[in-house]
N, C-alpha and C. Protein backbone atom coordinates (compact mmCIF):
# COMPACT_ATOMS: atom_id res chain seq x y z
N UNK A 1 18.58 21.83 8.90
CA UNK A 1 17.39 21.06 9.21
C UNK A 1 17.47 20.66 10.69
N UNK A 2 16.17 20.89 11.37
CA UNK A 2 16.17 20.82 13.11
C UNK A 2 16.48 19.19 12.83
N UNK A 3 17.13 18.71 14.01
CA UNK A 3 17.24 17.24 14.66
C UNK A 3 15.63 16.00 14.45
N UNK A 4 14.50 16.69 14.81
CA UNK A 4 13.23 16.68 14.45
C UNK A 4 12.97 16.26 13.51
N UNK A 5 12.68 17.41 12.79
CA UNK A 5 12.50 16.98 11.14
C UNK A 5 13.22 15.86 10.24
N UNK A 6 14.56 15.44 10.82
CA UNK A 6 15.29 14.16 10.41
C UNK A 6 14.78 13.30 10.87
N UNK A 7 14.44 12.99 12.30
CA UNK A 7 13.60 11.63 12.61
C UNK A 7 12.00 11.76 11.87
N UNK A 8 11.33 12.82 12.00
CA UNK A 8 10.43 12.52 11.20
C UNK A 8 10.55 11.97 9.71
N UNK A 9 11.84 12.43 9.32
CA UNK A 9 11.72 11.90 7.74
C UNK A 9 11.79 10.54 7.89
N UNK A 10 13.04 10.25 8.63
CA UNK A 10 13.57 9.00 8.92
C UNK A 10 12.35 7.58 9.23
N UNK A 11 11.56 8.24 9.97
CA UNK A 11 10.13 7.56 10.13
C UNK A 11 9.09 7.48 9.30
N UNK A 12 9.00 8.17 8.17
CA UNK A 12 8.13 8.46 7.42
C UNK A 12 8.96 7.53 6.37
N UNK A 13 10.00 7.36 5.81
CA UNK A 13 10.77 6.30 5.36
C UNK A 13 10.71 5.02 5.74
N UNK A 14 10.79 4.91 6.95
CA UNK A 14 10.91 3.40 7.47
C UNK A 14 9.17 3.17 6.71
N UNK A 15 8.24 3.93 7.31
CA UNK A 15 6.22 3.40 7.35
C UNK A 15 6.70 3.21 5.78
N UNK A 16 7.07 4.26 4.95
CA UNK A 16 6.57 3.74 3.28
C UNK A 16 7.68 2.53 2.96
N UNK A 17 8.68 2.67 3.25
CA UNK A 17 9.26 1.41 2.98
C UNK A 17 8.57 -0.13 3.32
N UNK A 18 8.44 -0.18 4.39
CA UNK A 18 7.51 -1.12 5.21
C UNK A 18 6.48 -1.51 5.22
N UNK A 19 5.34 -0.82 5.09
CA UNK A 19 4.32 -0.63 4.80
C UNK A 19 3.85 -0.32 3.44
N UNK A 20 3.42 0.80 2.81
CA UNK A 20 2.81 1.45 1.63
C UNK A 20 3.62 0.78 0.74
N UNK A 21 5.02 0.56 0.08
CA UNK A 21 5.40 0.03 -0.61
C UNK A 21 5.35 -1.34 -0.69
N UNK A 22 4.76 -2.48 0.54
CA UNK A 22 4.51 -3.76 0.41
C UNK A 22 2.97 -3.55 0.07
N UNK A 23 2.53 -2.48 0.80
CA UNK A 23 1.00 -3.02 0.16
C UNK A 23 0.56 -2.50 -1.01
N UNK A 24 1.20 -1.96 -1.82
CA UNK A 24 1.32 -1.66 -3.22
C UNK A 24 1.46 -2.65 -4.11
N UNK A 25 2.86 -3.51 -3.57
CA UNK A 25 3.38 -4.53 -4.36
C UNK A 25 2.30 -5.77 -4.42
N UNK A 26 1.17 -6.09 -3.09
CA UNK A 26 -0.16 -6.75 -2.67
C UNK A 26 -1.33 -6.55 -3.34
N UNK A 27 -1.08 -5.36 -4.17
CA UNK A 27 -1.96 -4.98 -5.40
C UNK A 27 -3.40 -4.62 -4.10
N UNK A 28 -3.21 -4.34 -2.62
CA UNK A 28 -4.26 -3.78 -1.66
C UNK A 28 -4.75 -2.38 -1.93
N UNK A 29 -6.27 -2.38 -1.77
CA UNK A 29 -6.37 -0.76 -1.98
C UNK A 29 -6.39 -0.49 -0.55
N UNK A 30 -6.20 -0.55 -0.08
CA UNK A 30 -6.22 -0.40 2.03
C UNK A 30 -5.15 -1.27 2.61
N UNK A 31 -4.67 -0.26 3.56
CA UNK A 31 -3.67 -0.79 4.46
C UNK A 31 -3.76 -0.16 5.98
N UNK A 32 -3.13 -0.47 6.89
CA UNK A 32 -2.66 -0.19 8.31
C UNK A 32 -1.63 0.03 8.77
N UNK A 33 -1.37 0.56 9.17
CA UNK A 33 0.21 0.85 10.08
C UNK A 33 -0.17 1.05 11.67
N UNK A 34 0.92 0.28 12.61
CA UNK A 34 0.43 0.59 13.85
C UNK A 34 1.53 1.60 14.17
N UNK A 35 1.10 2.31 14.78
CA UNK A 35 2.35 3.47 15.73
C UNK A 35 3.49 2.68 16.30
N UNK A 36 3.10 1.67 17.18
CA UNK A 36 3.98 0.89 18.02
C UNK A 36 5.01 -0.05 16.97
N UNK A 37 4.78 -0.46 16.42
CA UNK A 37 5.12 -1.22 15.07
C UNK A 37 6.48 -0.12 14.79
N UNK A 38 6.11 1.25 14.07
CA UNK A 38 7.12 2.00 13.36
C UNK A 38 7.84 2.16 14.07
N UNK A 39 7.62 2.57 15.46
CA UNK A 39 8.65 2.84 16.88
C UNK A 39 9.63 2.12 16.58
N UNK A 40 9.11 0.80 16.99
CA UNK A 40 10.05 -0.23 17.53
C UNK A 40 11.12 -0.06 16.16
N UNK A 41 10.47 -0.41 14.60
CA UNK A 41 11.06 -0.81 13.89
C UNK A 41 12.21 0.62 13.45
N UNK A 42 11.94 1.71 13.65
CA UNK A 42 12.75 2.80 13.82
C UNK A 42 13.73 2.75 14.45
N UNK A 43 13.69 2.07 15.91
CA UNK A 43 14.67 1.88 16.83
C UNK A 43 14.84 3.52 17.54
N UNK A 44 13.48 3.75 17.74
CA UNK A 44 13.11 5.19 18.58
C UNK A 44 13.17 4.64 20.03
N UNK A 45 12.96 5.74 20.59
CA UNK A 45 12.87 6.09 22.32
C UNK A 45 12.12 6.84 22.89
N UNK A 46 11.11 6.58 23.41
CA UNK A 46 10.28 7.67 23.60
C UNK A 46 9.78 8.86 22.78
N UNK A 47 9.32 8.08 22.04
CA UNK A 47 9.43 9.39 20.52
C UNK A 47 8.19 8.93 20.14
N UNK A 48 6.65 8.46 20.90
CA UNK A 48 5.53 7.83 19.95
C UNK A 48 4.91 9.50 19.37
N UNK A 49 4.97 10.13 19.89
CA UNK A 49 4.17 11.42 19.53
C UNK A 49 4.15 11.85 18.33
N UNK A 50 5.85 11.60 17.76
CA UNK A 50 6.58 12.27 16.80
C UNK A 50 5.98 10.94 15.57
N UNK A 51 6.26 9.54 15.85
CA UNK A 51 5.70 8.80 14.85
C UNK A 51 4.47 9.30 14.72
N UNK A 52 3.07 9.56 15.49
CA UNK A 52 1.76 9.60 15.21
C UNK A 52 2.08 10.83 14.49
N UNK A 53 2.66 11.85 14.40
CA UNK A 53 2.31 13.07 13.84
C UNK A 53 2.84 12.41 12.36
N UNK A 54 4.36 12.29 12.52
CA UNK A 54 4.94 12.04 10.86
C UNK A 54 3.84 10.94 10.05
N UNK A 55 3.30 9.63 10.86
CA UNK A 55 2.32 9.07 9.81
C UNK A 55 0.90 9.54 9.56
N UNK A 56 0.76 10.75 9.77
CA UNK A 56 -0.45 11.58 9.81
C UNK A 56 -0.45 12.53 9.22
N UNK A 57 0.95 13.41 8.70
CA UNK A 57 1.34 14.17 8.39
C UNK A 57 1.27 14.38 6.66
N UNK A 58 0.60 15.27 6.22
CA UNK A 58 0.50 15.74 4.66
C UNK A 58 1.82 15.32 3.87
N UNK A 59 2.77 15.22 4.56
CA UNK A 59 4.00 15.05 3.62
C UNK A 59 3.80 13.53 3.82
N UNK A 60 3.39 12.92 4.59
CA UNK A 60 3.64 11.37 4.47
C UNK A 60 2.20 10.94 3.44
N UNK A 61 1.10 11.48 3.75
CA UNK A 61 0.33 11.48 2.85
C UNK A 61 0.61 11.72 1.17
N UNK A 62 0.83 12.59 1.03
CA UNK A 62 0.88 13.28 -0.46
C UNK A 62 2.57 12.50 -0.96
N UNK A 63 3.48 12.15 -0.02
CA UNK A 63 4.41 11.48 -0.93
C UNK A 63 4.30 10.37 -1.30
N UNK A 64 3.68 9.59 -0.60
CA UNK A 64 2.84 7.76 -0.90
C UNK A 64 1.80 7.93 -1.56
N UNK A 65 0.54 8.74 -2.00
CA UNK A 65 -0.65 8.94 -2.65
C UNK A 65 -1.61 8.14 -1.78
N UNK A 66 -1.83 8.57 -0.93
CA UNK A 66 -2.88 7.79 0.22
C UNK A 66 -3.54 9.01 0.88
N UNK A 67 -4.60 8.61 1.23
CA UNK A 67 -5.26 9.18 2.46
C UNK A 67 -5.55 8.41 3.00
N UNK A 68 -5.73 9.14 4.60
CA UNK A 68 -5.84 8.76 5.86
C UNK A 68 -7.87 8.12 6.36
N UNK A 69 -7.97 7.40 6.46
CA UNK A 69 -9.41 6.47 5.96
C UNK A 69 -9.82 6.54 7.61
N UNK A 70 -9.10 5.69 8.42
CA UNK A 70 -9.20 5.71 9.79
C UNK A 70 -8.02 5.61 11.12
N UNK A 71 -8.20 5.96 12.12
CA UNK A 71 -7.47 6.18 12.94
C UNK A 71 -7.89 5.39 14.27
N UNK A 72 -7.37 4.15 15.06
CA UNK A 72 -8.37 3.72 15.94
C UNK A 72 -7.30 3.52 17.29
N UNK A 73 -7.78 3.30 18.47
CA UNK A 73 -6.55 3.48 19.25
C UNK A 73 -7.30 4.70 20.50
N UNK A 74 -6.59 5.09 21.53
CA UNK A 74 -6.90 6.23 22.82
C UNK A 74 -7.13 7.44 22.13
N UNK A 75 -8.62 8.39 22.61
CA UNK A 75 -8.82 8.94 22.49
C UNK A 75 -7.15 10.72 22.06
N UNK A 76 -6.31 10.34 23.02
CA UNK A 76 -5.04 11.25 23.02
C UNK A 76 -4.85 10.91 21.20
N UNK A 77 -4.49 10.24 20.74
CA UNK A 77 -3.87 9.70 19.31
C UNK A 77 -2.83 9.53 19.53
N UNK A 78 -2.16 9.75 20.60
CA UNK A 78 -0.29 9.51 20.56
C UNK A 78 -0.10 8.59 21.92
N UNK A 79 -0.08 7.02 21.10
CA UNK A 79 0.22 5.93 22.01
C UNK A 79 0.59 4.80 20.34
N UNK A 80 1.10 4.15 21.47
CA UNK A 80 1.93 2.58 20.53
C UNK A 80 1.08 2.11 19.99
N UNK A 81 -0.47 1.80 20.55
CA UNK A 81 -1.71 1.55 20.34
C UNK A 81 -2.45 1.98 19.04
N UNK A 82 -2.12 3.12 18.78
CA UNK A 82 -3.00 4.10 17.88
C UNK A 82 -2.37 3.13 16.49
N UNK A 83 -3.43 2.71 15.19
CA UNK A 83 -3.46 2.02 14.19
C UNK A 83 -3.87 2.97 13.56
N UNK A 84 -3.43 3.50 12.17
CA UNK A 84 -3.61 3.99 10.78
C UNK A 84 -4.08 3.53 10.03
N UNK A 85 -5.51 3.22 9.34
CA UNK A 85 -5.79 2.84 8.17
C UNK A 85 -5.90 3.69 6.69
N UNK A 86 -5.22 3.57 6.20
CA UNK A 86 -4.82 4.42 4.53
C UNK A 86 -5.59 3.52 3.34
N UNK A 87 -5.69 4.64 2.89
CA UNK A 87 -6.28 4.07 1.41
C UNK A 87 -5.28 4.55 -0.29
N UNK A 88 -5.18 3.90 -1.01
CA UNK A 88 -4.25 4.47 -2.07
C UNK A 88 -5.38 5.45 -2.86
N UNK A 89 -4.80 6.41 -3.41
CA UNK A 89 -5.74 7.53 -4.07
C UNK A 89 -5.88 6.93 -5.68
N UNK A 90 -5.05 6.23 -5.89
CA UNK A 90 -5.22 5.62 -7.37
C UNK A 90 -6.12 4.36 -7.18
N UNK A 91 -6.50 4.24 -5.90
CA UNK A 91 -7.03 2.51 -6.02
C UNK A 91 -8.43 2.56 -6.50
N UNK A 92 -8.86 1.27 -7.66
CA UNK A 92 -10.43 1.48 -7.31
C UNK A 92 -11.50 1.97 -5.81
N UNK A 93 -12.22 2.86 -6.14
CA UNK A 93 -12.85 3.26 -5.11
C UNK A 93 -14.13 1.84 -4.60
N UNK A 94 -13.99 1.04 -3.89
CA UNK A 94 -15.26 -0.30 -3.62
C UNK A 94 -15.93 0.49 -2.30
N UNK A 95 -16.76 -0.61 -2.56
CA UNK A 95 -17.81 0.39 -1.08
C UNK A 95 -17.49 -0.19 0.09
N UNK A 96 -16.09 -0.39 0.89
CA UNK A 96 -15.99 -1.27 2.29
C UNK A 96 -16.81 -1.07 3.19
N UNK A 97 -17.90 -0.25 3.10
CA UNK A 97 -18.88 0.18 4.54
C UNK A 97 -19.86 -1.08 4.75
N UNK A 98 -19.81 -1.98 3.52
CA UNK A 98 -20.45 -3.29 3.96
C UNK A 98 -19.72 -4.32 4.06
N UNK A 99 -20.43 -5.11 4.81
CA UNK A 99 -19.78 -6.52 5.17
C UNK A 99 -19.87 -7.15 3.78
N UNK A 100 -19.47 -8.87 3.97
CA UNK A 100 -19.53 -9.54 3.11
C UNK A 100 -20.96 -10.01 2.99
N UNK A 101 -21.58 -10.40 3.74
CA UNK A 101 -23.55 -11.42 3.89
C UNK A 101 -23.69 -9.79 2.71
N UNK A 102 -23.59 -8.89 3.13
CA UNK A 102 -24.57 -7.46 2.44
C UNK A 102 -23.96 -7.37 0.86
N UNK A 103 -22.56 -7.46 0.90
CA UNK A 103 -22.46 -7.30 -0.73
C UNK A 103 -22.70 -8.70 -1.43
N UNK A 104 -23.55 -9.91 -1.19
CA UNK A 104 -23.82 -11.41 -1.46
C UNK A 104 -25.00 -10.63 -1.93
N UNK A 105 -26.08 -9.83 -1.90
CA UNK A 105 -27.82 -9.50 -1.71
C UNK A 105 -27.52 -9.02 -2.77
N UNK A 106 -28.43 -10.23 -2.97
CA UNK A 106 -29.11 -9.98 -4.58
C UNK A 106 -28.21 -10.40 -5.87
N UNK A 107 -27.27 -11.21 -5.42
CA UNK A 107 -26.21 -11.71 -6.37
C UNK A 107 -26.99 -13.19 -7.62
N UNK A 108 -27.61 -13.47 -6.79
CA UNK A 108 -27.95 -14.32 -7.78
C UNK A 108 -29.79 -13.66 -8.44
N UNK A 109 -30.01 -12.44 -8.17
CA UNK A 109 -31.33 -12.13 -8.41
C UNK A 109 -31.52 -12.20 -9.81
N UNK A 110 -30.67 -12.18 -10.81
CA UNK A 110 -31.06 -12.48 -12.77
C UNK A 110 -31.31 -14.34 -12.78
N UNK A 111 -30.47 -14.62 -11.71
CA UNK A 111 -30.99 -16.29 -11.80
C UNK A 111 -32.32 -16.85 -11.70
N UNK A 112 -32.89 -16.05 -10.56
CA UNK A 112 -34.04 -16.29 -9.87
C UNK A 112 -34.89 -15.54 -11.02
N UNK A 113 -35.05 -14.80 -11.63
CA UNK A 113 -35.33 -13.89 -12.68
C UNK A 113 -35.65 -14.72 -13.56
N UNK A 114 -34.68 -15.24 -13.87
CA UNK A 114 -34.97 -16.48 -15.16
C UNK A 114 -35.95 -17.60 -14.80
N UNK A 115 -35.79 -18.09 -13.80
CA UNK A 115 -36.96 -19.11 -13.26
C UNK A 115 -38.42 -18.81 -12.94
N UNK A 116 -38.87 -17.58 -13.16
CA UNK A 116 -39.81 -16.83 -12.38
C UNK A 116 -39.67 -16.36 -11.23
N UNK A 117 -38.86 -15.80 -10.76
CA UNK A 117 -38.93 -15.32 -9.10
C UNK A 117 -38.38 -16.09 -8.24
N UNK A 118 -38.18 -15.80 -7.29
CA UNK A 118 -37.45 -17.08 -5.99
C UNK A 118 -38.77 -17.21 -5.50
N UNK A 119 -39.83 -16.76 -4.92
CA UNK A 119 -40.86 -17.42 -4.39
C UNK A 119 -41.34 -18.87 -5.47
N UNK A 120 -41.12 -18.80 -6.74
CA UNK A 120 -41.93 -19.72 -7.60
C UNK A 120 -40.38 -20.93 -8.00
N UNK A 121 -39.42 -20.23 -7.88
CA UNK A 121 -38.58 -21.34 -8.03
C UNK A 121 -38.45 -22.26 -6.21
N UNK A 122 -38.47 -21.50 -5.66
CA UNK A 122 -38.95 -22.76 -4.15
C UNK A 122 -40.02 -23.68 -4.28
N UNK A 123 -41.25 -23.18 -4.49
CA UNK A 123 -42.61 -23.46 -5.03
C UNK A 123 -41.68 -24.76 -5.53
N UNK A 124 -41.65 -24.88 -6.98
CA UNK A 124 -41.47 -25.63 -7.74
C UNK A 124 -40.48 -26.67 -7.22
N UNK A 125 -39.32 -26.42 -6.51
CA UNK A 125 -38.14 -27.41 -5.51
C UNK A 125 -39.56 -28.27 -4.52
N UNK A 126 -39.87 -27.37 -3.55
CA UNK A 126 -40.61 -28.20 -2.42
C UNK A 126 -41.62 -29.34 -3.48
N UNK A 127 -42.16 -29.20 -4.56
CA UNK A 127 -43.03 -29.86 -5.04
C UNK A 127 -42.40 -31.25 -5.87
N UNK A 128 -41.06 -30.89 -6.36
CA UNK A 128 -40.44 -31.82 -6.65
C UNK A 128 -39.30 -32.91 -5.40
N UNK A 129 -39.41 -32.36 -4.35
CA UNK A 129 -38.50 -32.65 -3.12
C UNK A 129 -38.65 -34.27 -3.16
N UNK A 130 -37.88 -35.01 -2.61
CA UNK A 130 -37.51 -36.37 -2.53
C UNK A 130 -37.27 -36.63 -1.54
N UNK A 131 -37.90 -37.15 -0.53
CA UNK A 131 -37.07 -36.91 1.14
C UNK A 131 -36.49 -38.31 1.47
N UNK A 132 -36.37 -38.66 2.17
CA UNK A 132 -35.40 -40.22 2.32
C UNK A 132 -36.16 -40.75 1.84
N UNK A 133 -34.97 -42.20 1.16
CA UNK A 133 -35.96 -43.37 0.46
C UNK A 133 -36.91 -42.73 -0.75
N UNK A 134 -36.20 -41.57 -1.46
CA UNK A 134 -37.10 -41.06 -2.46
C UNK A 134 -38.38 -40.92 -1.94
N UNK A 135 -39.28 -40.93 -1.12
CA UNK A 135 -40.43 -40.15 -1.11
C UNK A 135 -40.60 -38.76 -1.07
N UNK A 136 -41.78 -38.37 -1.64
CA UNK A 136 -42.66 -37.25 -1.50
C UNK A 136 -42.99 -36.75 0.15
């Protein structure tokens, strides 16, 4: 086995140890890894190229059950900078492409349903309203 291929394993060990196996145990369906992060914690040397490839790499994929979701960081991909976002392949699939205000819409719409509508349940608030000193 080339010299290579041992630090890649070696690195691809440290990310699932570190990473994928804590955010497993977090019950997370999404996680991150930064490049610079595995370096350091590898105790590499000039070696970011070799981390971006090994945490990118089908074998680091397919031995953790993740895919690769997003990649954010310098256009090159091989800097300390560059962040990994993974997803587990067993995790419920949720729709993260919305914020939180967007998955709130329409949460209470069977409530408003029951009252007649939200236009007629306001209706009915403003008409009962109490403003200081109990007045109308």
């Amino acid at each position: 086995m080339s010299p290579t291929l041992k630090v890649s394993d070696l690195v691809r060990e440290q990310a699932s140890r570190s990473y994928v196996q804590a955010a497993r145990r977090k019950g997370v369906a999404r996680f991150s890894i930064n490049v610079g992060d595995v370096h350091r914690e590898s105790k590499l040397q000039n070696r970011v190229p070799l981390v971006c490839m090994a945490l990118k790499s089908g074998k680091f994929l397919d031995s953790n059950g993740v895919r690769l979701v997003s990649q954010t960081g310098p256009q090159s991909g091989l800097s300390t900078t560059v962040t990994y976002t993974y997803e587990f392949l067993d995790a419920p699939h949720a729709d993260v492409s919305q914020d939180a205000w967007s998955r709130l819409r329409g949460a209470l719409k069977d409530v408003f349903h029951e009252l007649g509508g939200g236009e007629s349940y306001l209706r009915e608030e403003r008409e009962h309203f109490q403003g200081p000193g109990g007045q109308q």
